[in-house]
N, C-alpha and C. Protein backbone atom coordinates (compact mmCIF):
# COMPACT_ATOMS: atom_id res chain seq x y z
N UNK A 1 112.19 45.13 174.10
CA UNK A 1 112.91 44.13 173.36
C UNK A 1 113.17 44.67 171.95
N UNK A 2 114.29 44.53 171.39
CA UNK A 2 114.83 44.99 170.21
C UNK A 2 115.31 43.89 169.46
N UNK A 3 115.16 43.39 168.28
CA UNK A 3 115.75 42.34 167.50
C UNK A 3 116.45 43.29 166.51
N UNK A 4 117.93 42.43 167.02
CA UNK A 4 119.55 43.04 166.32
C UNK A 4 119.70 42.27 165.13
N UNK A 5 120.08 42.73 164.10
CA UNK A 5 121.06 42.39 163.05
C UNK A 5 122.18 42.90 163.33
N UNK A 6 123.04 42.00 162.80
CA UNK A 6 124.85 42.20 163.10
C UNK A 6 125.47 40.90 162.68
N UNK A 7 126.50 41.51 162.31
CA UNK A 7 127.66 40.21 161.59
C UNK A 7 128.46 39.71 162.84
N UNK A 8 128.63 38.82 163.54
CA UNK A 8 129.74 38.66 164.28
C UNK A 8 131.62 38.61 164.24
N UNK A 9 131.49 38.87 162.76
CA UNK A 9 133.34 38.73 162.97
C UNK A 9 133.59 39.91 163.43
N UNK A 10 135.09 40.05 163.64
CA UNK A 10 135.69 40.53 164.15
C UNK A 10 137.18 41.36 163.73
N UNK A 11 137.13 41.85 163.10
CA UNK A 11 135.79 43.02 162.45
C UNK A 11 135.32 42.10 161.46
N UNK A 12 133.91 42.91 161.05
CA UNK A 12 132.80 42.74 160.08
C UNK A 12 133.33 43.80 158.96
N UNK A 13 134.05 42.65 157.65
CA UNK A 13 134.00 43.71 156.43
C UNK A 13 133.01 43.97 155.75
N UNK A 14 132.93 45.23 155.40
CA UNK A 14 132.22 45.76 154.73
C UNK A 14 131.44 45.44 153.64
N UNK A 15 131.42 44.16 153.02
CA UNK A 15 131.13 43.87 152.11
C UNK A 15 130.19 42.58 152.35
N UNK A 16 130.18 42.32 153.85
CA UNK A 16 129.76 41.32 154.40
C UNK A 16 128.49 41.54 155.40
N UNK A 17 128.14 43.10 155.61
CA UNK A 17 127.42 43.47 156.52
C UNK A 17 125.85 43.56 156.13
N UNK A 18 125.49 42.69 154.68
CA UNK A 18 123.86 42.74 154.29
C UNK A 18 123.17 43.53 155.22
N UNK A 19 123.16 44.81 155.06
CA UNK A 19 122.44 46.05 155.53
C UNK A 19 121.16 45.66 155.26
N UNK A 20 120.49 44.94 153.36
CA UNK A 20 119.41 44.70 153.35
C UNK A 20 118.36 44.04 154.02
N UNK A 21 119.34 43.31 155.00
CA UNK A 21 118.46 41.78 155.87
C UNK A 21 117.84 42.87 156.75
N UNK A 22 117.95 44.09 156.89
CA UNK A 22 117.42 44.90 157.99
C UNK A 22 115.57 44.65 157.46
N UNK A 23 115.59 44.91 156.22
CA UNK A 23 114.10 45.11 155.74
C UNK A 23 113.97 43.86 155.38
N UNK A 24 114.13 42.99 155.66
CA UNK A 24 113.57 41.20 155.49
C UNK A 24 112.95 40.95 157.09
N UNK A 25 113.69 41.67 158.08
CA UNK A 25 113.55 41.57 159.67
C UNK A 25 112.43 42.48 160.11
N UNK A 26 112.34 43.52 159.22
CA UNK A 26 111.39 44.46 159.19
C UNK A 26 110.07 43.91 158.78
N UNK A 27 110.09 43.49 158.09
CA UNK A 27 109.07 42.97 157.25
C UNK A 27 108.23 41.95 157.96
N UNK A 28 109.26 40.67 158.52
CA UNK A 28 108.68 39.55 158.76
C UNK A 28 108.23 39.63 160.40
N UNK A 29 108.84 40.84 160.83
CA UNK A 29 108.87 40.78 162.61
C UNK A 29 108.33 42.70 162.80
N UNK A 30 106.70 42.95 162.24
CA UNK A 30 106.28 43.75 162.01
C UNK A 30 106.45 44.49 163.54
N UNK A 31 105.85 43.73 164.50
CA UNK A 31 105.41 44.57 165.74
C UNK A 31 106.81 44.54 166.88
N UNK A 32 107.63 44.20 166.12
CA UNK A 32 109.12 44.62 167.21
C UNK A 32 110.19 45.05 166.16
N UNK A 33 110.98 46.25 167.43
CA UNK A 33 111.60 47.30 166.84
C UNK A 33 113.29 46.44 166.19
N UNK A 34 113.61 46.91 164.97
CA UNK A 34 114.52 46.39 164.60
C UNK A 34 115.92 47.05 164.71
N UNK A 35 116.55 46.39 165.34
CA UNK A 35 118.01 47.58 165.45
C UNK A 35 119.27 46.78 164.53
N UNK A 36 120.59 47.54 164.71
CA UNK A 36 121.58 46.86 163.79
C UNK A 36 122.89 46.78 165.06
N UNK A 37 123.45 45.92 164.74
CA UNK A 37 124.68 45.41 165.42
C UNK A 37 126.05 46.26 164.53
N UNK A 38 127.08 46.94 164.65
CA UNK A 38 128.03 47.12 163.62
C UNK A 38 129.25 46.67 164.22
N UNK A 39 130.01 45.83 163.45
CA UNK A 39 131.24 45.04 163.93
C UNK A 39 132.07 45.65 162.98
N UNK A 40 132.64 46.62 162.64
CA UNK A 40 133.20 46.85 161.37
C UNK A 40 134.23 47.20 162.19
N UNK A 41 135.72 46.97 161.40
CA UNK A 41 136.70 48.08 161.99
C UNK A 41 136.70 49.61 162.14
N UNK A 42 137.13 49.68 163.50
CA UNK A 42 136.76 51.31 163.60
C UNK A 42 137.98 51.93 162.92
N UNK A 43 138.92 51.25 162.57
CA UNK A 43 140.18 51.99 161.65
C UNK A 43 139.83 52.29 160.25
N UNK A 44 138.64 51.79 159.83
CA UNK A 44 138.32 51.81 158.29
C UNK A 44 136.84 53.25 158.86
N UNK A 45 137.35 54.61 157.83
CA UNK A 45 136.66 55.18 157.97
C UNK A 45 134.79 55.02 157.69
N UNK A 46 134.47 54.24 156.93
CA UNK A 46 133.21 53.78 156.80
C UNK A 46 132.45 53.70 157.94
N UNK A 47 133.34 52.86 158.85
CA UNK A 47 133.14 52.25 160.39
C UNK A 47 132.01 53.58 160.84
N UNK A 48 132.15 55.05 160.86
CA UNK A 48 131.71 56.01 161.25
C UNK A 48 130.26 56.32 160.48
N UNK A 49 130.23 55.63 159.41
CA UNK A 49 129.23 55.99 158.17
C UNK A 49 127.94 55.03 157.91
N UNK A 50 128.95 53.82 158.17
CA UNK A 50 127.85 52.91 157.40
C UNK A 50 126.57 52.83 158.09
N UNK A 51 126.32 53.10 159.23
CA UNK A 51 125.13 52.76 160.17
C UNK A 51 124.16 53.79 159.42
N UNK A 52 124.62 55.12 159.25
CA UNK A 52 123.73 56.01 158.39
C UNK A 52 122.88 54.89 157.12
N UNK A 53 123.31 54.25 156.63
CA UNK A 53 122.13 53.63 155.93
C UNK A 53 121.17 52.68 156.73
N UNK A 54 121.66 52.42 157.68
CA UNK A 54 120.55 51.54 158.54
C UNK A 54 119.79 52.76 158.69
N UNK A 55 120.04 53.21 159.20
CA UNK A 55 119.06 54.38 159.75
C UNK A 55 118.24 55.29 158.92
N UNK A 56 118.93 54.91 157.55
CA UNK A 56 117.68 55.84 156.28
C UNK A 56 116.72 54.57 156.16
N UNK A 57 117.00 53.31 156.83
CA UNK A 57 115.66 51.96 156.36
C UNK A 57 115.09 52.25 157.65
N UNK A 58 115.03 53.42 158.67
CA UNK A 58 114.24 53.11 159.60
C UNK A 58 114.49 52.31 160.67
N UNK A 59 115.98 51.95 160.83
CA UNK A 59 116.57 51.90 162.19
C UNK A 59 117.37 52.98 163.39
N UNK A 60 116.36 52.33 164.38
CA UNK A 60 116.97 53.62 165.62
C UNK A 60 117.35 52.85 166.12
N UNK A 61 117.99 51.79 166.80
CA UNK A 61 118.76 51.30 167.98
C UNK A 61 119.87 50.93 167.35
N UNK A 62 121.06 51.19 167.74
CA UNK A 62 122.39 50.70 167.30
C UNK A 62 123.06 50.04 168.29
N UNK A 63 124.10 48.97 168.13
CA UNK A 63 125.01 48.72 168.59
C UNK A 63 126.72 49.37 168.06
N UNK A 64 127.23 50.10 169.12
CA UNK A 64 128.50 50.46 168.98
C UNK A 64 129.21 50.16 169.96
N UNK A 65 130.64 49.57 169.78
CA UNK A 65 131.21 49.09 170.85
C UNK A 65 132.07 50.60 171.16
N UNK A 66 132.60 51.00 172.47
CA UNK A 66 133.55 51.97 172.83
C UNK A 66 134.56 51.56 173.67
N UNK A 67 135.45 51.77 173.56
CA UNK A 67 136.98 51.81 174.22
C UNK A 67 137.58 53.17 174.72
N UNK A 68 138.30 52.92 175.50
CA UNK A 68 139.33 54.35 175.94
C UNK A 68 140.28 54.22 175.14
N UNK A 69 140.72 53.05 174.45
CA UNK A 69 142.24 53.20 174.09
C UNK A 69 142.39 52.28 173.12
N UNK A 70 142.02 51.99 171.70
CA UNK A 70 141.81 50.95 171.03
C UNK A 70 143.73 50.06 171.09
N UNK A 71 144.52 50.46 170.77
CA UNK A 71 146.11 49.88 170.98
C UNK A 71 146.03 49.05 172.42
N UNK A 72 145.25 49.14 173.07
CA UNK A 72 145.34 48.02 174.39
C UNK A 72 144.55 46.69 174.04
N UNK A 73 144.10 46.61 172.88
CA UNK A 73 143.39 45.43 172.53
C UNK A 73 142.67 44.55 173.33
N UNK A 74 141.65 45.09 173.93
CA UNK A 74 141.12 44.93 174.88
C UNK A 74 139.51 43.66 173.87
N UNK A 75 137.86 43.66 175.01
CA UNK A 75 137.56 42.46 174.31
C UNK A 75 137.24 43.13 172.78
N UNK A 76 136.04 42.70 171.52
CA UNK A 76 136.07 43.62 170.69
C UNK A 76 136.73 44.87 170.12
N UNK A 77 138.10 44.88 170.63
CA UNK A 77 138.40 46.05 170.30
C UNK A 77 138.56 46.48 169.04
N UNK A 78 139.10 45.89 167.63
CA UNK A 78 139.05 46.23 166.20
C UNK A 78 137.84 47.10 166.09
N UNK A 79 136.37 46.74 166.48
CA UNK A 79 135.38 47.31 165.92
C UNK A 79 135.19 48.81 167.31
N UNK A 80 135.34 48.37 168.34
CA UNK A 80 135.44 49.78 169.19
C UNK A 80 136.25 51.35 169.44
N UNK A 81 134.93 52.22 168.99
CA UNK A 81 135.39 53.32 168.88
C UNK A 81 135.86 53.90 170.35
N UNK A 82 136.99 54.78 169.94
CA UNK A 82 137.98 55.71 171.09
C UNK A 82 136.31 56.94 171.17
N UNK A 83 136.62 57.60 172.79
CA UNK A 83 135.86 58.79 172.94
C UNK A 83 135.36 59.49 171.99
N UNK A 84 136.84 60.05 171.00
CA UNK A 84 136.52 61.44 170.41
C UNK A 84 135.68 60.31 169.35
N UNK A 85 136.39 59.26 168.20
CA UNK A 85 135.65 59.00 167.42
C UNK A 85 133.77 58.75 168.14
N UNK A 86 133.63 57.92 169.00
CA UNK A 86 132.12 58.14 169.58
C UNK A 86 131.71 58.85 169.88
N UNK A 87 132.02 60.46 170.45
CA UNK A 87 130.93 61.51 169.99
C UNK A 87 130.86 62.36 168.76
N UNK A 88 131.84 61.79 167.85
CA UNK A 88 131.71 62.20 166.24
C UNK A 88 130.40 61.59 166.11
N UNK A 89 130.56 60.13 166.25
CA UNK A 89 129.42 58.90 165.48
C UNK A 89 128.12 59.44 166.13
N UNK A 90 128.30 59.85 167.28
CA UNK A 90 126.69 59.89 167.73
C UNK A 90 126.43 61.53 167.26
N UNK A 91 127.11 62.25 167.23
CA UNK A 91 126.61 63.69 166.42
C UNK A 91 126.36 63.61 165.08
N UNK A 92 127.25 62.23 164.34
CA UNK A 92 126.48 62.15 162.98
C UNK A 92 125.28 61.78 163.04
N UNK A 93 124.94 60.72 163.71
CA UNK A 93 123.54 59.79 163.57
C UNK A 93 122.79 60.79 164.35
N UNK A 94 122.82 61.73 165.43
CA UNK A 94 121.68 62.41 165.65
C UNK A 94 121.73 63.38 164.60
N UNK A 95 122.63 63.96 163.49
CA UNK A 95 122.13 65.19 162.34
C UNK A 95 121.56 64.50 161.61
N UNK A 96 122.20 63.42 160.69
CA UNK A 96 121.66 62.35 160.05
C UNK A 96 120.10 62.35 160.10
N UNK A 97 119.33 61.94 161.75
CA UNK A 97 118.11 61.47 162.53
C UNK A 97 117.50 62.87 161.58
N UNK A 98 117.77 63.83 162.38
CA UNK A 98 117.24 65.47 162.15
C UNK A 98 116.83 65.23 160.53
N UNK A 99 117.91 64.92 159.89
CA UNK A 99 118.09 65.37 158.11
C UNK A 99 116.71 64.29 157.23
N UNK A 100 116.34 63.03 158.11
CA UNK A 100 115.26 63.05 157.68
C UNK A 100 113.81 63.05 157.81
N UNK A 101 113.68 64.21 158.74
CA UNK A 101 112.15 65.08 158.82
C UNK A 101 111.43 63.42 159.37
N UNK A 102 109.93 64.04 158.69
CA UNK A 102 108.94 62.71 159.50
C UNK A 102 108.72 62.40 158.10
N UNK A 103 107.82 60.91 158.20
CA UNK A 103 106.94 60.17 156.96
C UNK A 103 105.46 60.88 157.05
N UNK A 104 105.42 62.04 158.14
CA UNK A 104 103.62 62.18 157.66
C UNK A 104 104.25 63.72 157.63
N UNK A 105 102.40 64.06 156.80
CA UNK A 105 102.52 65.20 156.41
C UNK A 105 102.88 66.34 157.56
N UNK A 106 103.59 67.36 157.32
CA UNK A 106 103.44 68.38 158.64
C UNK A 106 103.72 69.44 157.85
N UNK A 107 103.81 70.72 158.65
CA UNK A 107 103.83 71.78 157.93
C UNK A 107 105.33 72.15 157.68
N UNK A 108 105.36 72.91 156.65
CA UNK A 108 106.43 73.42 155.72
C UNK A 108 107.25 74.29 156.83
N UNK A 109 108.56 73.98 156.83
CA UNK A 109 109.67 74.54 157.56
C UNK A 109 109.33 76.05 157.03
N UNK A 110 110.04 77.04 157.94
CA UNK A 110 110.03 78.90 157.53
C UNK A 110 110.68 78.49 156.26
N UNK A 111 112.13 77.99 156.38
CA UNK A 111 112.64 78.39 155.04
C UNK A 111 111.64 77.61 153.94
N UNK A 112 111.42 76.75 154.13
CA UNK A 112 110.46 76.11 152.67
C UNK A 112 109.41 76.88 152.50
N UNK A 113 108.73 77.85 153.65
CA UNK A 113 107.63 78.20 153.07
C UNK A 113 108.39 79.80 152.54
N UNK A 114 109.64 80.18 153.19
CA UNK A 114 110.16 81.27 151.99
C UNK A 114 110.40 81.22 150.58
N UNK A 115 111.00 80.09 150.49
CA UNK A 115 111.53 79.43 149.13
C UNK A 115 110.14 78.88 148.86
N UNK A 116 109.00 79.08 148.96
CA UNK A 116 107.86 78.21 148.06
C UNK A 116 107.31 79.86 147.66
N UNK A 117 107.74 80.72 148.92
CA UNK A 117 106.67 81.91 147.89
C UNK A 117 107.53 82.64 147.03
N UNK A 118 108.91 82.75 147.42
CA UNK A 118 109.48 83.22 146.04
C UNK A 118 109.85 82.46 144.66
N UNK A 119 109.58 80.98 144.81
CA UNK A 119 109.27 80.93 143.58
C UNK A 119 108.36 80.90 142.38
N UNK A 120 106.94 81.23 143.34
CA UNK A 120 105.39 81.02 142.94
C UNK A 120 106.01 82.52 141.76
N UNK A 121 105.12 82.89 140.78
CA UNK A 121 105.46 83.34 139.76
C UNK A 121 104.21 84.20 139.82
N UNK A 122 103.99 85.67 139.22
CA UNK A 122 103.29 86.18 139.28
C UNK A 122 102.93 87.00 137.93
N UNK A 123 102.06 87.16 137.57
CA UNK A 123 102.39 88.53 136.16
C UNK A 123 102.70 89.61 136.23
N UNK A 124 103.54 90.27 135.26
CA UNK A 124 103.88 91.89 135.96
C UNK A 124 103.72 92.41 134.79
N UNK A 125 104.30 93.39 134.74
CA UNK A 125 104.43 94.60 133.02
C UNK A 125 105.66 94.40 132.40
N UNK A 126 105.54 93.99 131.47
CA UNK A 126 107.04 93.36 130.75
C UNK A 126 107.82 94.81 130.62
N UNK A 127 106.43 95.80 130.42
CA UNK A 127 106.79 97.06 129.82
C UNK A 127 106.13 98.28 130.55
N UNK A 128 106.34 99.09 130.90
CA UNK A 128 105.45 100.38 131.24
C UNK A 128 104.65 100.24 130.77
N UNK A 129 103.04 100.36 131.65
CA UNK A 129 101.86 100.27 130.39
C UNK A 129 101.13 101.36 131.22
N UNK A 130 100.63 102.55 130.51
CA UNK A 130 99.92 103.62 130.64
C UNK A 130 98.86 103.34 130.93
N UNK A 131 98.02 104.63 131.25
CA UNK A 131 96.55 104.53 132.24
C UNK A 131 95.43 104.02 130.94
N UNK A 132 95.06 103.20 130.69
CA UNK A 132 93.90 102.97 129.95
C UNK A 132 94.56 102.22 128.77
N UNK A 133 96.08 101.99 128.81
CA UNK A 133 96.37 101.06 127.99
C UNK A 133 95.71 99.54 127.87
N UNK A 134 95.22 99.19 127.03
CA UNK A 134 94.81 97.40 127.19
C UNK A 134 96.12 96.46 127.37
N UNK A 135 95.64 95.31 128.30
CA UNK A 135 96.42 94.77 128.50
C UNK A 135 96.53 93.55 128.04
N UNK A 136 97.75 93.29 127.19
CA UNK A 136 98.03 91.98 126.06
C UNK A 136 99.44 91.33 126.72
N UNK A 137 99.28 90.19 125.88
CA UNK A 137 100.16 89.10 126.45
C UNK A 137 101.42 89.41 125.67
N UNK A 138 101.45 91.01 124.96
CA UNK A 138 102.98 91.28 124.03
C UNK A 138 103.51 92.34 125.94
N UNK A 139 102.26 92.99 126.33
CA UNK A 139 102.86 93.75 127.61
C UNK A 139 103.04 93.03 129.35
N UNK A 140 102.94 91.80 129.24
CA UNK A 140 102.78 91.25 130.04
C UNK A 140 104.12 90.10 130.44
N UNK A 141 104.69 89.52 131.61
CA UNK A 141 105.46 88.62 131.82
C UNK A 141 105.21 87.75 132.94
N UNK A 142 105.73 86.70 133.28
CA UNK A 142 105.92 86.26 134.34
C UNK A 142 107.11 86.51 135.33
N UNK A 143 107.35 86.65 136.65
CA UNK A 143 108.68 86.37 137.05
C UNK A 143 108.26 85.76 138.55
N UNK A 144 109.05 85.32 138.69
CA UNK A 144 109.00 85.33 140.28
C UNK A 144 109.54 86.39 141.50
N UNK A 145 108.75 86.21 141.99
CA UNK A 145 108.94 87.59 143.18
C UNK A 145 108.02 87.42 144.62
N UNK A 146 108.70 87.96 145.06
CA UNK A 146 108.14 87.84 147.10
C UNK A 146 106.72 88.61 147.42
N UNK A 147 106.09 89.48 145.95
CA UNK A 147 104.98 90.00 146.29
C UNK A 147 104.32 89.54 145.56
N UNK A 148 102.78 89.54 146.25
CA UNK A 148 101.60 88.83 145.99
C UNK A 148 101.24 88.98 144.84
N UNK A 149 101.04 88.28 144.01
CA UNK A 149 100.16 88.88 142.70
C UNK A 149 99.15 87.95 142.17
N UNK A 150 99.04 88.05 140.64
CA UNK A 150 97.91 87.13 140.00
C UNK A 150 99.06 86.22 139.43
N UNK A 151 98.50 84.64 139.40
CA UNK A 151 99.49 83.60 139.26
C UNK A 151 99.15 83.50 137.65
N UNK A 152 100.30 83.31 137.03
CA UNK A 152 99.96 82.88 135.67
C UNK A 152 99.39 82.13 134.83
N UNK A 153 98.51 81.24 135.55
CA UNK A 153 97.37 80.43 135.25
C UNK A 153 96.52 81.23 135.34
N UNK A 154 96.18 82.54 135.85
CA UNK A 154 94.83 83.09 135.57
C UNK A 154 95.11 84.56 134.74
N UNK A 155 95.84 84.30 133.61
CA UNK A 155 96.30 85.17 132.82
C UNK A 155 95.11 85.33 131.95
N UNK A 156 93.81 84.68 132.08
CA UNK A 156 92.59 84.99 131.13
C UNK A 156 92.08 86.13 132.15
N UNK A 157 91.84 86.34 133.56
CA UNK A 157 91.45 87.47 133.92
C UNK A 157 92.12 89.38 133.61
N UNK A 158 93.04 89.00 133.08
CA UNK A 158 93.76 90.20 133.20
C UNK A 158 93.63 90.83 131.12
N UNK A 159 93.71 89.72 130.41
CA UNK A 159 93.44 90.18 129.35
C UNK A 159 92.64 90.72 129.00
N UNK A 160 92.87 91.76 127.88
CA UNK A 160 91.90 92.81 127.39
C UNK A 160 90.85 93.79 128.28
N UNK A 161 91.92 93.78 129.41
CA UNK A 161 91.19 94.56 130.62
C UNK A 161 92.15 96.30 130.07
N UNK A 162 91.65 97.45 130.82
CA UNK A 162 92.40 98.23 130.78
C UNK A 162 93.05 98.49 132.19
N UNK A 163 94.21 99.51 131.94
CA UNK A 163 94.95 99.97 132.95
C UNK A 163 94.41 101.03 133.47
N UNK A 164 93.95 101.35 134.99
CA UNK A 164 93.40 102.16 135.17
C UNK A 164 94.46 103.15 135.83
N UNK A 165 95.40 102.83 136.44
CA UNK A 165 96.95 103.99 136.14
C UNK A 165 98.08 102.99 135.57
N UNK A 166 98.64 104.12 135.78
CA UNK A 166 100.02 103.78 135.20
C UNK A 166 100.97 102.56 136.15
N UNK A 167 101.19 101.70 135.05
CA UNK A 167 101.64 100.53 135.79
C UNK A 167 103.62 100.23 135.27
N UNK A 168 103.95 100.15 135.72
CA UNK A 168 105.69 100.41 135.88
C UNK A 168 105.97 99.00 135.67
N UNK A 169 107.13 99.09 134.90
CA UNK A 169 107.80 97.64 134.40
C UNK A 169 107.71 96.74 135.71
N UNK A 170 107.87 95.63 135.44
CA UNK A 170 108.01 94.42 136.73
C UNK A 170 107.14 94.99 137.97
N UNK A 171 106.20 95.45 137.59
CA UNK A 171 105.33 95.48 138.84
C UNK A 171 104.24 94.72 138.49
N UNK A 172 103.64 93.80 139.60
CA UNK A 172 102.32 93.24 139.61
C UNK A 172 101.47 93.90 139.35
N UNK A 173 100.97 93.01 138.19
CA UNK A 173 99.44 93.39 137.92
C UNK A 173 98.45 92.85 138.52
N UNK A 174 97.26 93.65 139.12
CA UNK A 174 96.55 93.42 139.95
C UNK A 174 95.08 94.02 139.20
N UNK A 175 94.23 93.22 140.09
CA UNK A 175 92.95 93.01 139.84
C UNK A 175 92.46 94.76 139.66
N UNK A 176 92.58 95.31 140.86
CA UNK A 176 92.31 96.47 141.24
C UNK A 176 92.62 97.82 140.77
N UNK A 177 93.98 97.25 139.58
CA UNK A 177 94.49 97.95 138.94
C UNK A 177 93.89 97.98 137.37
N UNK A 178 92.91 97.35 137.49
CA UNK A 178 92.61 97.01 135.67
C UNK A 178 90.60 97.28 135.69
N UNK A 179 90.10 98.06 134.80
CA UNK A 179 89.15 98.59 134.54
C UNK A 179 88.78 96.92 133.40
């Protein structure tokens, strides 16, 4: 059992379709699933769109009416979509579905966990710093980069340490590298 919201005219303008009553229905009718009715004209491009906000409040069941031939004015027909427009609508609302992930925690997509380590920031050598040079915060930088290093919050370990070789501009400074 699904409890619908939906406007009954014929078409339902846009300005008339209180999307918000979805989360008043939500609210008050906790343990059954809430879906939306859409009566809108399918000639008004919205018609294809607007359900996308039901569905960012956490509605999955829709009502869409379909036709073969909307010009035969058949029953509902103003608000019933032709073929091609209905597998537009349902390829939006399933990318749409996709585009917003889950409400619990899960793990970080590949690309997010690429884009989280190249922007983590590391210290490097602002400057060439020679073997036994000390190391100060005038020879030192941050940047971001794809290799591992010491994060710039622990820029007290690396001070006044020496270089035990020769360390090359924009390269990480490392533990192993400092006397």
């Amino acid at each position: 059992m699904v409890l619908m919201h939906g406007v009954r005219n014929f078409p339902t303008e846009i300005k008339d379709l209180n999307i918000n009553r979805l989360d008043i229905l939500k609210d008050h009718f906790k343990n059954i699933p809430i879906g939306y009715a859409d009566h809108t004209s399918a000639d008004n491009d919205l018609s294809k769109y607007i359900d996308l906000v039901a569905l960012g409040k956490g509605i999955c069941v829709f009502e869409k009416h379909i036709t073969l031939d909307r010009t035969k004015k058949g029953i509902d027909y103003q608000a019933a979509l032709e073929p091609e427009e209905f597998k537009f609508y349902c390829n939006l609302i399933k990318q749409t579905h996709q585009s917003l992930g889950s409400k619990t925690e899960t793990p970080f997509s590949e690309s997010d966990l690429k884009y989280r380590k190249f922007q983590k920031k590391s210290i490097v050598a602002k400057k060439d710093i020679d073997s036994g040079e000390l190391i100060s915060r005038e020879n030192l930088s941050f940047i971001r980069n794809e290799s591992p290093g010491i994060a710039p919050i622990e820029i007290d370990s690396v001070l006044g340490k020496r270089a035990k070789r020769k360390i090359f501009q924009f390269e990480n400074i490392l533990i192993k590298d400092l006397n």
